[in-house]
C-alpha atoms as a PDB file:
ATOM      1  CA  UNK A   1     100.466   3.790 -71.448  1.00  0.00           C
ATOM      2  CA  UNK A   2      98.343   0.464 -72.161  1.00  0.00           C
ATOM      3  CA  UNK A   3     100.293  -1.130 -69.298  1.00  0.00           C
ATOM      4  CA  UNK A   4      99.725   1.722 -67.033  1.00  0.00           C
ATOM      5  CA  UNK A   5      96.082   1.717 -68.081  1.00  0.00           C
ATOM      6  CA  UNK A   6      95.722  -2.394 -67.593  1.00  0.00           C
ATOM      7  CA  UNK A   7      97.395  -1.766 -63.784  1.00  0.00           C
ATOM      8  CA  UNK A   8      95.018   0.445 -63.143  1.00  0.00           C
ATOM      9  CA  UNK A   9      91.895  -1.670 -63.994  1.00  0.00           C
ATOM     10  CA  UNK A  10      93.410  -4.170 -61.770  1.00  0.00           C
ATOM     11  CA  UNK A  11      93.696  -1.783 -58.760  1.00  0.00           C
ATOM     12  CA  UNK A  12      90.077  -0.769 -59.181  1.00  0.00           C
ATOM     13  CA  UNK A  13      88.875  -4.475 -59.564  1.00  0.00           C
ATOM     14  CA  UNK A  14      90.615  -4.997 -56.366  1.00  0.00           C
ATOM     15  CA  UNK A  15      89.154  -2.422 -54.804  1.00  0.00           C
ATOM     16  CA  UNK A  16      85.613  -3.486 -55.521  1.00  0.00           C
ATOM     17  CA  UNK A  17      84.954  -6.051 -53.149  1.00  0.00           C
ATOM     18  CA  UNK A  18      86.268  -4.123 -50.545  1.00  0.00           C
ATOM     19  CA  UNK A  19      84.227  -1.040 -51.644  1.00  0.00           C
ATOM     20  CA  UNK A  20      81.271  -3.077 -51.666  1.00  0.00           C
ATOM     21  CA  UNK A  21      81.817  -4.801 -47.875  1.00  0.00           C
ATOM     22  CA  UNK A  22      82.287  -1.618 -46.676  1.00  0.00           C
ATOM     23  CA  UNK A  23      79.243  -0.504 -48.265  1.00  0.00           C
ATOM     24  CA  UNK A  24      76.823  -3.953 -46.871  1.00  0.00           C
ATOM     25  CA  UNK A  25      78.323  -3.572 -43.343  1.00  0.00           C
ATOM     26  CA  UNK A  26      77.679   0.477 -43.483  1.00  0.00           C
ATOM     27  CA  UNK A  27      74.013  -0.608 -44.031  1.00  0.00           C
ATOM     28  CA  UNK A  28      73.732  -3.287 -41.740  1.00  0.00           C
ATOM     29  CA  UNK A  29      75.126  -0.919 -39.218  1.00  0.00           C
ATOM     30  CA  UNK A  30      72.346   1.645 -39.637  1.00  0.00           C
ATOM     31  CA  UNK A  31      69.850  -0.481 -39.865  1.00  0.00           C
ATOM     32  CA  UNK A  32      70.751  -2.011 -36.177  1.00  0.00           C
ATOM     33  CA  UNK A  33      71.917   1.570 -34.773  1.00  0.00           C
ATOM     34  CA  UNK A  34      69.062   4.261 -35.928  1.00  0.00           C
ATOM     35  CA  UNK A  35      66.065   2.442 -34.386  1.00  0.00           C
ATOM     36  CA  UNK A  36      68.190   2.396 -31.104  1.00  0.00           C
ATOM     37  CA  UNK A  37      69.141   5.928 -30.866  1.00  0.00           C
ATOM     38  CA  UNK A  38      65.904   6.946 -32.127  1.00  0.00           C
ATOM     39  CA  UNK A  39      64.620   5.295 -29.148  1.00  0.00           C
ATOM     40  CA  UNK A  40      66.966   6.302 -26.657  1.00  0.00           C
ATOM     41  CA  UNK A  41      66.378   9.887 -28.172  1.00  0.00           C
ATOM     42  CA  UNK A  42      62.951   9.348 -27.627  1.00  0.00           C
ATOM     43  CA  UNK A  43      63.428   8.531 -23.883  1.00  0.00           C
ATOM     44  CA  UNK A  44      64.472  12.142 -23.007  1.00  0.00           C
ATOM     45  CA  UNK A  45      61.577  13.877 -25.134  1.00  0.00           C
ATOM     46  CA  UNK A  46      58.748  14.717 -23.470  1.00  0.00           C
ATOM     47  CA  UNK A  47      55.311  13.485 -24.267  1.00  0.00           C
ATOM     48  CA  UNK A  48      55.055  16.304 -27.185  1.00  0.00           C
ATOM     49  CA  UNK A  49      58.249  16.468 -28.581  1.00  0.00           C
ATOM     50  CA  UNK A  50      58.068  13.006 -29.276  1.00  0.00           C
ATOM     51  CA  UNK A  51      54.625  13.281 -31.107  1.00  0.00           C
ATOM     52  CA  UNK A  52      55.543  16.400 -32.677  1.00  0.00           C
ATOM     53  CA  UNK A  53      59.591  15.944 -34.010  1.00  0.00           C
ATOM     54  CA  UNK A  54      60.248  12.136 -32.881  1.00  0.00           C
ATOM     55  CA  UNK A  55      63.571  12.220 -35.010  1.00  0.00           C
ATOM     56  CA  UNK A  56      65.101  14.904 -33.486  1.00  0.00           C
ATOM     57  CA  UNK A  57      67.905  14.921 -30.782  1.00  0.00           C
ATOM     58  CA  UNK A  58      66.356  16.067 -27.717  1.00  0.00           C
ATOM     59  CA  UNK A  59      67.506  19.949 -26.694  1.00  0.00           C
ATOM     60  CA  UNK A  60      67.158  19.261 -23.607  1.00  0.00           C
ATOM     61  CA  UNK A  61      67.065  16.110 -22.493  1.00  0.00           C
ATOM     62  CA  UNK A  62      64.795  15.260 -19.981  1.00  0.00           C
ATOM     63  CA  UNK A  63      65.692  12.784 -17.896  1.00  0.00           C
ATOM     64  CA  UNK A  64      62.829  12.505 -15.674  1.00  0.00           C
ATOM     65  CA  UNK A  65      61.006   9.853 -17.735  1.00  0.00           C
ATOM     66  CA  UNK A  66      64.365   7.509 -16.289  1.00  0.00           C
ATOM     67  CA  UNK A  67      63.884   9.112 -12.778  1.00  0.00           C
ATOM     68  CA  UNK A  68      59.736   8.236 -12.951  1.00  0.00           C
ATOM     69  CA  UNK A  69      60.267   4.512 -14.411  1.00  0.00           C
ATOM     70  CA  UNK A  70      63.383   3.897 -11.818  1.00  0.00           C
ATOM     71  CA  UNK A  71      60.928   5.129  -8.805  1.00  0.00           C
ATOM     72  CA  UNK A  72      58.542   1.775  -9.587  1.00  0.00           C
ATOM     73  CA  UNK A  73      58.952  -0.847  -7.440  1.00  0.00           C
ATOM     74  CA  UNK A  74      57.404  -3.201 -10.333  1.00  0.00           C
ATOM     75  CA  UNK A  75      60.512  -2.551 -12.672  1.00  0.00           C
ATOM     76  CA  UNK A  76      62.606  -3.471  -9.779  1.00  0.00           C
ATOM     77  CA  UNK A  77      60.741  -6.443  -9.554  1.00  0.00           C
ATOM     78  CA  UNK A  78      60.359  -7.680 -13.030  1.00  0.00           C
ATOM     79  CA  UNK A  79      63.697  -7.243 -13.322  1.00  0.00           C
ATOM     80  CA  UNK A  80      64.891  -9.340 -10.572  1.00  0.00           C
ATOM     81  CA  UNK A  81      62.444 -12.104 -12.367  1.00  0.00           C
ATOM     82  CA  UNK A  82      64.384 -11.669 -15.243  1.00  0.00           C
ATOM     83  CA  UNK A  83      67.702 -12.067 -13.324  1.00  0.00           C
ATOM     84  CA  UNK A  84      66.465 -15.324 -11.970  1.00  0.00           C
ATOM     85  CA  UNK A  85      65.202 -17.134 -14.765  1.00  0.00           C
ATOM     86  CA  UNK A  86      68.474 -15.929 -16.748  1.00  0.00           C
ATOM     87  CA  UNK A  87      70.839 -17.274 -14.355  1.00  0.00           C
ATOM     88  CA  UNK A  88      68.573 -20.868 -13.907  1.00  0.00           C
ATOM     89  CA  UNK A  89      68.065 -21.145 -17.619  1.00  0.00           C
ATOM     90  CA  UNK A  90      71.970 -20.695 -18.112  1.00  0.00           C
ATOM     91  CA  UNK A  91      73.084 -23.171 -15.351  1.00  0.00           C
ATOM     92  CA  UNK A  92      70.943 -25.681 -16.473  1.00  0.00           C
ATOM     93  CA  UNK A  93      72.042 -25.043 -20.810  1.00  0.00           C
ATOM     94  CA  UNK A  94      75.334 -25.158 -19.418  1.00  0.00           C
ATOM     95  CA  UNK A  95      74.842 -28.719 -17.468  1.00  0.00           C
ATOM     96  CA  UNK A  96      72.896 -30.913 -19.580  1.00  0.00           C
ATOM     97  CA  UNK A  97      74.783 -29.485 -22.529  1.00  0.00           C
ATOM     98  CA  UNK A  98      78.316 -30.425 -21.098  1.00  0.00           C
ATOM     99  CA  UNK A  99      77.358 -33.744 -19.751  1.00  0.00           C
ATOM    100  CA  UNK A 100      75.208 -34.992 -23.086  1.00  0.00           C
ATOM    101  CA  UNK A 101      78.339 -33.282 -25.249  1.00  0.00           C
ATOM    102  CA  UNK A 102      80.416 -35.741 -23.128  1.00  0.00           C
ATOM    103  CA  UNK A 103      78.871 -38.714 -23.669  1.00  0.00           C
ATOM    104  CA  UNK A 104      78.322 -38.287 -27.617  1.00  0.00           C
ATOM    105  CA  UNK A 105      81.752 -37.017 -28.114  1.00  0.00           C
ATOM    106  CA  UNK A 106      84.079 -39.191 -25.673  1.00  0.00           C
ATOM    107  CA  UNK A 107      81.907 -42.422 -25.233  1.00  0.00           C
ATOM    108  CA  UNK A 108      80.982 -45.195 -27.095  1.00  0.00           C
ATOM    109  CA  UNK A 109      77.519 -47.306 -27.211  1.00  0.00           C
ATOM    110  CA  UNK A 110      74.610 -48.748 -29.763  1.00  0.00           C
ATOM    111  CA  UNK A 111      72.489 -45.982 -31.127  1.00  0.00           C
ATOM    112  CA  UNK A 112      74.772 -43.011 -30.680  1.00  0.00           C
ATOM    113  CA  UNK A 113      74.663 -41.330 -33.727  1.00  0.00           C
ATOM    114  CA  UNK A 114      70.803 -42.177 -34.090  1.00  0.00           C
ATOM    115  CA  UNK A 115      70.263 -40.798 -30.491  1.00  0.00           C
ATOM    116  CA  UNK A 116      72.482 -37.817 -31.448  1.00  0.00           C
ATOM    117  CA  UNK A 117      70.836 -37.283 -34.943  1.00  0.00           C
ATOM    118  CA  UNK A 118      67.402 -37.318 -33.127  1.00  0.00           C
ATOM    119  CA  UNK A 119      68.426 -34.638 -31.027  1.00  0.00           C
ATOM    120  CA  UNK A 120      69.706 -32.723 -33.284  1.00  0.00           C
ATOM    121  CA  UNK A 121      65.937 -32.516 -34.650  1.00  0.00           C
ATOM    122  CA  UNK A 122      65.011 -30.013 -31.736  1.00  0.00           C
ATOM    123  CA  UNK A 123      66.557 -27.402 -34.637  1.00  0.00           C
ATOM    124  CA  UNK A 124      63.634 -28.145 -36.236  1.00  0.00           C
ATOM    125  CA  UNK A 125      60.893 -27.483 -33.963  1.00  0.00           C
ATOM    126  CA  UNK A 126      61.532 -23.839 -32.507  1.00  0.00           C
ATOM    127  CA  UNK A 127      59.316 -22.561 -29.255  1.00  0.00           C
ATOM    128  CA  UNK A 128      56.970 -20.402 -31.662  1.00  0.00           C
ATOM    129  CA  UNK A 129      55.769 -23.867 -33.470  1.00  0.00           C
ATOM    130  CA  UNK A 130      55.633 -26.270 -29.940  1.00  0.00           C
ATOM    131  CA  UNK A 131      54.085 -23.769 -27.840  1.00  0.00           C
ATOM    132  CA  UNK A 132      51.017 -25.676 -27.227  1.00  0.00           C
ATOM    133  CA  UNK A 133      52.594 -28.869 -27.037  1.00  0.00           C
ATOM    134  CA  UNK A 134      54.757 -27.411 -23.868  1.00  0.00           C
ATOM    135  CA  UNK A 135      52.242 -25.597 -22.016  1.00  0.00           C
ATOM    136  CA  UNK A 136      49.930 -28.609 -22.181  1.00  0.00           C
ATOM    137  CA  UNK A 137      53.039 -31.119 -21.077  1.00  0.00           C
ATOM    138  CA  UNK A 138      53.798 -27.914 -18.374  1.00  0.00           C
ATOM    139  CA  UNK A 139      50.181 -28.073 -17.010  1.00  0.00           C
ATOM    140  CA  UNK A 140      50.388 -31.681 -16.333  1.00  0.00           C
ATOM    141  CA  UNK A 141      53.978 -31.341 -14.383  1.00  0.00           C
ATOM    142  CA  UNK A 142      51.705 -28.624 -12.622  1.00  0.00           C
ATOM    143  CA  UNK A 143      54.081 -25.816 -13.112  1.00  0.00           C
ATOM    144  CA  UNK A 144      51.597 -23.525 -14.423  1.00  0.00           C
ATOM    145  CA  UNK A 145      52.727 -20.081 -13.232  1.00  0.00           C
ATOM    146  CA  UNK A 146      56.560 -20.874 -11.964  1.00  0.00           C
ATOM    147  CA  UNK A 147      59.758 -19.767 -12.572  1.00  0.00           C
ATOM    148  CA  UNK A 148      61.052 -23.242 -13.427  1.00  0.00           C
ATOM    149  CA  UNK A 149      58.407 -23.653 -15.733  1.00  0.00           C
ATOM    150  CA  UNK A 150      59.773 -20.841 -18.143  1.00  0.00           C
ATOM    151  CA  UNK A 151      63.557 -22.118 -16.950  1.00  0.00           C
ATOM    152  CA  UNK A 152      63.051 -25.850 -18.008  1.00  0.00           C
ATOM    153  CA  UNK A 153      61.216 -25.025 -21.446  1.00  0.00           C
ATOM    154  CA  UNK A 154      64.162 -22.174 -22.256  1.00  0.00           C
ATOM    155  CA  UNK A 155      66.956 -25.107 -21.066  1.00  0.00           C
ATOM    156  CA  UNK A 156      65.177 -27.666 -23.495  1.00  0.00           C
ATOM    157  CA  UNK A 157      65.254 -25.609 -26.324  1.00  0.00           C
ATOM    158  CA  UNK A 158      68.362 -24.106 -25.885  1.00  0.00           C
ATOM    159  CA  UNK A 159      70.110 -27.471 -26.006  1.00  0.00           C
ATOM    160  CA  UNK A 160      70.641 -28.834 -29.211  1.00  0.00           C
ATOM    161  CA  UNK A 161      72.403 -25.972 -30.988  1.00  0.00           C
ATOM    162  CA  UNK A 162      74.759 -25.778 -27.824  1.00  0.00           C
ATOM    163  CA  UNK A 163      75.550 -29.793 -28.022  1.00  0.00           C
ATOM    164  CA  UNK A 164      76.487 -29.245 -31.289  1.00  0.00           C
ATOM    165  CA  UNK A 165      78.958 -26.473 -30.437  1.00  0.00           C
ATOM    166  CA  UNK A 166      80.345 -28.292 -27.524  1.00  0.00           C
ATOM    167  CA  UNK A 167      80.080 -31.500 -29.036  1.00  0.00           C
ATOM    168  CA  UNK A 168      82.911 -31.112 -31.613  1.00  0.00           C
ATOM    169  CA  UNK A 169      85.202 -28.860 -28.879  1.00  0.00           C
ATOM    170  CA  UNK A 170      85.128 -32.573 -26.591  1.00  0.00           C
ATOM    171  CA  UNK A 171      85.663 -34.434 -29.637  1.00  0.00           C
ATOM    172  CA  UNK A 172      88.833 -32.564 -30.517  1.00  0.00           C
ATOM    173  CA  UNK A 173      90.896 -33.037 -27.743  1.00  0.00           C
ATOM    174  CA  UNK A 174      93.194 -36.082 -28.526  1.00  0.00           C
ATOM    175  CA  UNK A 175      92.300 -39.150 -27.471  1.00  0.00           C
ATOM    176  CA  UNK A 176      96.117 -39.406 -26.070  1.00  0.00           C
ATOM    177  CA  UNK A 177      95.369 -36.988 -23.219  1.00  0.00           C
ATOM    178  CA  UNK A 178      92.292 -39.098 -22.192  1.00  0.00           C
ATOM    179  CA  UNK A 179      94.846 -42.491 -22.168  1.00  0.00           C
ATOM    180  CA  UNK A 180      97.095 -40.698 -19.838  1.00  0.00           C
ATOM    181  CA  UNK A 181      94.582 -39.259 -17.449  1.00  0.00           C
ATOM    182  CA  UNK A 182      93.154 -42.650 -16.823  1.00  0.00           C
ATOM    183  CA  UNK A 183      96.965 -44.107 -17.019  1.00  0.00           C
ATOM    184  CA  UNK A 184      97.612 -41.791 -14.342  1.00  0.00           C
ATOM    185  CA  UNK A 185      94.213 -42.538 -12.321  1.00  0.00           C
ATOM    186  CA  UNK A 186      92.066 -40.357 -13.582  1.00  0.00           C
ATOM    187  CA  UNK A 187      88.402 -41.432 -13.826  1.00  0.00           C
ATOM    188  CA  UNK A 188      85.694 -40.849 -16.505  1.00  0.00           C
ATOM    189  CA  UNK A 189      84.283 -38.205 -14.618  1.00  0.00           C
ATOM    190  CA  UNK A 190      87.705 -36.772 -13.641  1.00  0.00           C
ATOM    191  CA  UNK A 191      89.209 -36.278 -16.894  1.00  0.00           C
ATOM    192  CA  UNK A 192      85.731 -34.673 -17.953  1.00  0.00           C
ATOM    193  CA  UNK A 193      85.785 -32.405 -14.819  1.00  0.00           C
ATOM    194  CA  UNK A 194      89.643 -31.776 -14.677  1.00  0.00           C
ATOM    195  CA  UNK A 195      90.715 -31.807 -17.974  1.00  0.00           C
ATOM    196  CA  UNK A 196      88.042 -31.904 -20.560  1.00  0.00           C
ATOM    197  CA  UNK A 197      86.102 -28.501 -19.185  1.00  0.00           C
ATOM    198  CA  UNK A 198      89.175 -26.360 -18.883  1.00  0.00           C
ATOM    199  CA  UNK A 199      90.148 -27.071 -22.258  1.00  0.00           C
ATOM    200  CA  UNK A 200      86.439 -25.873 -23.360  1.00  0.00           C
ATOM    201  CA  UNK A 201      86.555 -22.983 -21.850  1.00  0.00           C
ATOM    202  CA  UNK A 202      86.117 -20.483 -24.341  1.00  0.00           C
ATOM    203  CA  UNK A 203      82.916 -22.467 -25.951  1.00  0.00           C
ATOM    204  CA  UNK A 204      81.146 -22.883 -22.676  1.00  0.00           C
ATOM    205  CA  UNK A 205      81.539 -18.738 -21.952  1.00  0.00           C
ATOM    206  CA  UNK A 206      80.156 -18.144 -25.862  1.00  0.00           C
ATOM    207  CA  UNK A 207      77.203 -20.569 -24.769  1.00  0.00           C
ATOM    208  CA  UNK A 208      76.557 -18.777 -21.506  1.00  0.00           C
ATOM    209  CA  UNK A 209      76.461 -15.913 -22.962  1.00  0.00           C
ATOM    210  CA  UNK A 210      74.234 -16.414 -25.801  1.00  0.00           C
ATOM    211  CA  UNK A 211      71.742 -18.209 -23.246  1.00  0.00           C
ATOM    212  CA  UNK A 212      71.687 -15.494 -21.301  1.00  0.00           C
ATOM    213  CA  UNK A 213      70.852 -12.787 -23.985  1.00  0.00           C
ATOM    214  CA  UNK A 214      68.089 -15.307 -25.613  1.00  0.00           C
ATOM    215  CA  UNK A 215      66.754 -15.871 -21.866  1.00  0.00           C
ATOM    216  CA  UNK A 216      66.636 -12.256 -20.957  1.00  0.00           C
ATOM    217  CA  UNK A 217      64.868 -10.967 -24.303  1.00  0.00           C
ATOM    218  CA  UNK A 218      62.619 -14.544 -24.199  1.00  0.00           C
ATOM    219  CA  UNK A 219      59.032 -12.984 -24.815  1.00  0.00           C
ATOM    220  CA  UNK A 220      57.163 -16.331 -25.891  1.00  0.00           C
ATOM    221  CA  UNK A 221      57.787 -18.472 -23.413  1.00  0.00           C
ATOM    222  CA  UNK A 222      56.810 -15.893 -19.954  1.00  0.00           C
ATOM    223  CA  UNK A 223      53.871 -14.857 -21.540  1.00  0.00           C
ATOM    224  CA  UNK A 224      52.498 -18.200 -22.188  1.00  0.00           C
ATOM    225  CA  UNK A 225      53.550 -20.374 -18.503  1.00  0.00           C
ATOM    226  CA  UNK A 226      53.184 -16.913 -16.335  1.00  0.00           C
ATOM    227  CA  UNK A 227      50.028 -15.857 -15.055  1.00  0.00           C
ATOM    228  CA  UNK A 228      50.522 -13.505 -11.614  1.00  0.00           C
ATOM    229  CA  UNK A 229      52.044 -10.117 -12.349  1.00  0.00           C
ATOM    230  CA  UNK A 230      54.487 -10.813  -9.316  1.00  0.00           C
ATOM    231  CA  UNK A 231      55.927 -13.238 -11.498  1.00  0.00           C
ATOM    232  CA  UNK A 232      56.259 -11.222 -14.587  1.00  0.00           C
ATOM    233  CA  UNK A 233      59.857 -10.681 -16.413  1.00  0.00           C
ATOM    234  CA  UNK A 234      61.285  -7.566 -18.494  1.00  0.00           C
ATOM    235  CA  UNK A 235      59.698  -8.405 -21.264  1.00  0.00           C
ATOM    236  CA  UNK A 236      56.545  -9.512 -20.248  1.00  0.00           C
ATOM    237  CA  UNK A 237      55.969  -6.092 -18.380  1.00  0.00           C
ATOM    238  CA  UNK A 238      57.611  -4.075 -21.195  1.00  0.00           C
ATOM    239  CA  UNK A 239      54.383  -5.751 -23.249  1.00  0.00           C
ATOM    240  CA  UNK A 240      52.281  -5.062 -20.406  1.00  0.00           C
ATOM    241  CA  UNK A 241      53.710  -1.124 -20.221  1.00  0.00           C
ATOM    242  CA  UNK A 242      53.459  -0.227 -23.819  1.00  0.00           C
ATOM    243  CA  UNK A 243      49.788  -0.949 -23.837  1.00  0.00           C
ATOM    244  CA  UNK A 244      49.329   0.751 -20.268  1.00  0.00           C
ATOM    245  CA  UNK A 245      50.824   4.072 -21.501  1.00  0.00           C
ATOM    246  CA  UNK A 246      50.704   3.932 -25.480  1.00  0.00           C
ATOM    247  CA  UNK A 247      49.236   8.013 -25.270  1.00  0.00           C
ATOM    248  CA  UNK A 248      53.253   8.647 -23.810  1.00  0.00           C
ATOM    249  CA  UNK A 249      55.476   7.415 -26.118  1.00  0.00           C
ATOM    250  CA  UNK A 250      58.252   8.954 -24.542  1.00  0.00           C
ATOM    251  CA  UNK A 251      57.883   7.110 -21.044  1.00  0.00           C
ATOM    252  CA  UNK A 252      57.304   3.806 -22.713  1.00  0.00           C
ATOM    253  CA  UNK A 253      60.675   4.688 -24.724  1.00  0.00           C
ATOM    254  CA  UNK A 254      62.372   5.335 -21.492  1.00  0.00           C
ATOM    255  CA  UNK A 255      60.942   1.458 -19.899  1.00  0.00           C
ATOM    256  CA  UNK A 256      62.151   0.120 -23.627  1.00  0.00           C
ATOM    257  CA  UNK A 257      65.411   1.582 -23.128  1.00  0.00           C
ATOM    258  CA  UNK A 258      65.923   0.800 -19.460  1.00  0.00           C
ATOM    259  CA  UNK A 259      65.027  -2.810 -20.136  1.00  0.00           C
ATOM    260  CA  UNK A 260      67.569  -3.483 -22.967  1.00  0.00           C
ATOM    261  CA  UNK A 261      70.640  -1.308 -20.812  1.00  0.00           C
ATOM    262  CA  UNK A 262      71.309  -4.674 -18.930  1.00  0.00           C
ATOM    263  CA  UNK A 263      71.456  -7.171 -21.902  1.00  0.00           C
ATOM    264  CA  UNK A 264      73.424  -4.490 -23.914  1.00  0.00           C
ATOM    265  CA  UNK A 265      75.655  -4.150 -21.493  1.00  0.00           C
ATOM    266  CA  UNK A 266      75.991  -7.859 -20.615  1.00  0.00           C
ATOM    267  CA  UNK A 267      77.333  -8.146 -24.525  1.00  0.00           C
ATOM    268  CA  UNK A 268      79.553  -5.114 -24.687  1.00  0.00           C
ATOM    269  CA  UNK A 269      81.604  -7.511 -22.147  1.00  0.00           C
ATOM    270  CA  UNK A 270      80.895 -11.183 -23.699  1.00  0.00           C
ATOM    271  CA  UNK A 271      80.940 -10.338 -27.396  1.00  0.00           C
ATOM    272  CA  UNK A 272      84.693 -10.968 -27.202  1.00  0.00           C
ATOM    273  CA  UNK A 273      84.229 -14.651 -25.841  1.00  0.00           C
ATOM    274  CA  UNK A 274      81.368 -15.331 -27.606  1.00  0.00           C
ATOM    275  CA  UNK A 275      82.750 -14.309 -30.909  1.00  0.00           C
ATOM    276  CA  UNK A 276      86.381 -16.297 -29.816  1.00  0.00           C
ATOM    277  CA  UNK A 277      84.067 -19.219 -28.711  1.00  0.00           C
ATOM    278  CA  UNK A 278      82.158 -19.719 -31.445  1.00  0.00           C
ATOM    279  CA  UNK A 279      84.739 -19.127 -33.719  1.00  0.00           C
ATOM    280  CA  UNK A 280      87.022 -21.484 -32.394  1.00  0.00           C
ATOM    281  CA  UNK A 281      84.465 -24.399 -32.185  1.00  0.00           C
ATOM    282  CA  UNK A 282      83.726 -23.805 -35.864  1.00  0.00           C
ATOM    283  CA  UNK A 283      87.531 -24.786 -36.825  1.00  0.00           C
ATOM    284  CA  UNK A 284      87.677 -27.638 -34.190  1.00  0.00           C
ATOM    285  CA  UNK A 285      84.632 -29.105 -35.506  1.00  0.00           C
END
């Protein structure tokens, strides 16, 4: 009986930590998910359900505050901006971040690690604390009001977390392969090209992705370099909608939940590389 009693204990002891991850992720998961579908519920309410039962699913569902956002040619429009500075701000992450995690990883030269370690300070200083220092270093490159403005200042800060990822995939790859490229007539910038980014693959899809979600959801940086509504991204004009319409909380649900569908949907697909990415870059380095 005391033995059976003693197993027991253990079983439940074992059972505890599981119990209790279950119990942390269950509440992490509502705390993500209920604001979401209370907004998306929200979206096909009409302008008095939503004041009157906002927590309610909505019988019916009316769908015409999606039909009245989609017929604006300014949601088009922002959303195109969006799409623009996205794909610039990734291109350029994913250039300057391959290149510099070349040379600090592969090459050899005076004042690497100090050059390294003093970019690695950018963790540091995010956008919300330099602000002013980058518009006023903007206005003097007289890009005041331009998408590569808002694309340069996202690339910048968006570099020295990725270097660090990429940084220890290059450094991983034996320094055998690299012997037998250039044995075999490979150059510097061959083996990076040909062999080095194949291999690093997976991290450069988990940075891509990640720099596109922080692009497309970037509030900051828009509202402080743009100045002409024609030049206006998702979130900028979700800002701008909110206070246009705050009586009708239902259609400024339905912009909310319209601008969020693409970058939702964009990680539904990449959450498998980014996760893989990241993942993998943490063992290698």
């Amino acid at each position: 009986m005391a033995t059976f009693d003693v197993e027991r204990r253990l079983a439940i002891q074992r059972r505890m930590p599981r119990l209790f991850q279950y119990i942390a992720l269950s509440v992490i998961t509502l705390i993500v998910v209920v604001p979401v579908v209370i907004l998306v519920f929200g979206a096909l309410k009409t302008r008095g359900e939503m004041f009157s039962h906002p927590y309610t699913f909505p019988v019916p569902a009316h769908w015409e505050n999606f039909g009245l956002i989609l017929r604006t040619p300014s949601f088009w429009l922002m959303l195109r901006n969006s799409l623009l500075v996205m794909l610039g701000t990734t291109a350029g992450v994913l250039v300057v971040c391959s290149l510099a995690s070349f040379v600090f990883a592969r090459m050899q030269f005076r004042g690497k690690d100090l050059a390294f370690n003093l970019l690695t300070l950018g963790l540091m200083f995010p956008i919300t604390v330099a602000i002013m220092p980058v518009y006023l270093v903007v206005r003097q490159m007289h890009l005041i009001d331009t998408f590569l403005a808002v694309i340069l200042v996202q690339t910048a800060f968006g570099i020295s977390q990725n270097i660090l990822i990429l940084r220890g995939f290059f450094a991983s790859i034996p320094i055998e392969l690299e012997h037998a490229a250039y044995i075999d007539g490979c150059t510097q910038f061959g083996f990076f090209w040909r062999i080095l980014l194949p291999l690093a693959r997976p991290a450069l899809a988990a940075i891509g992705a990640l720099t596109m979600i922080i692009s497309w959801n970037d509030l900051l940086t828009p509202l402080v370099l743009l100045n002409s509504d024609s030049l206006w991204t998702l979130p900028l004009g979700t800002m701008q909608f909110q206070g246009q319409y705050s009586s009708d909380l239902a259609l400024t649900a339905a912009f909310v939940t319209l601008s969020a569908v693409p970058a939702i949907i964009f990680y539904m697909f990449a959450e498998r590389q980014i996760v893989s990415g990241l993942t993998a870059g943490a063992l290698k380095g």
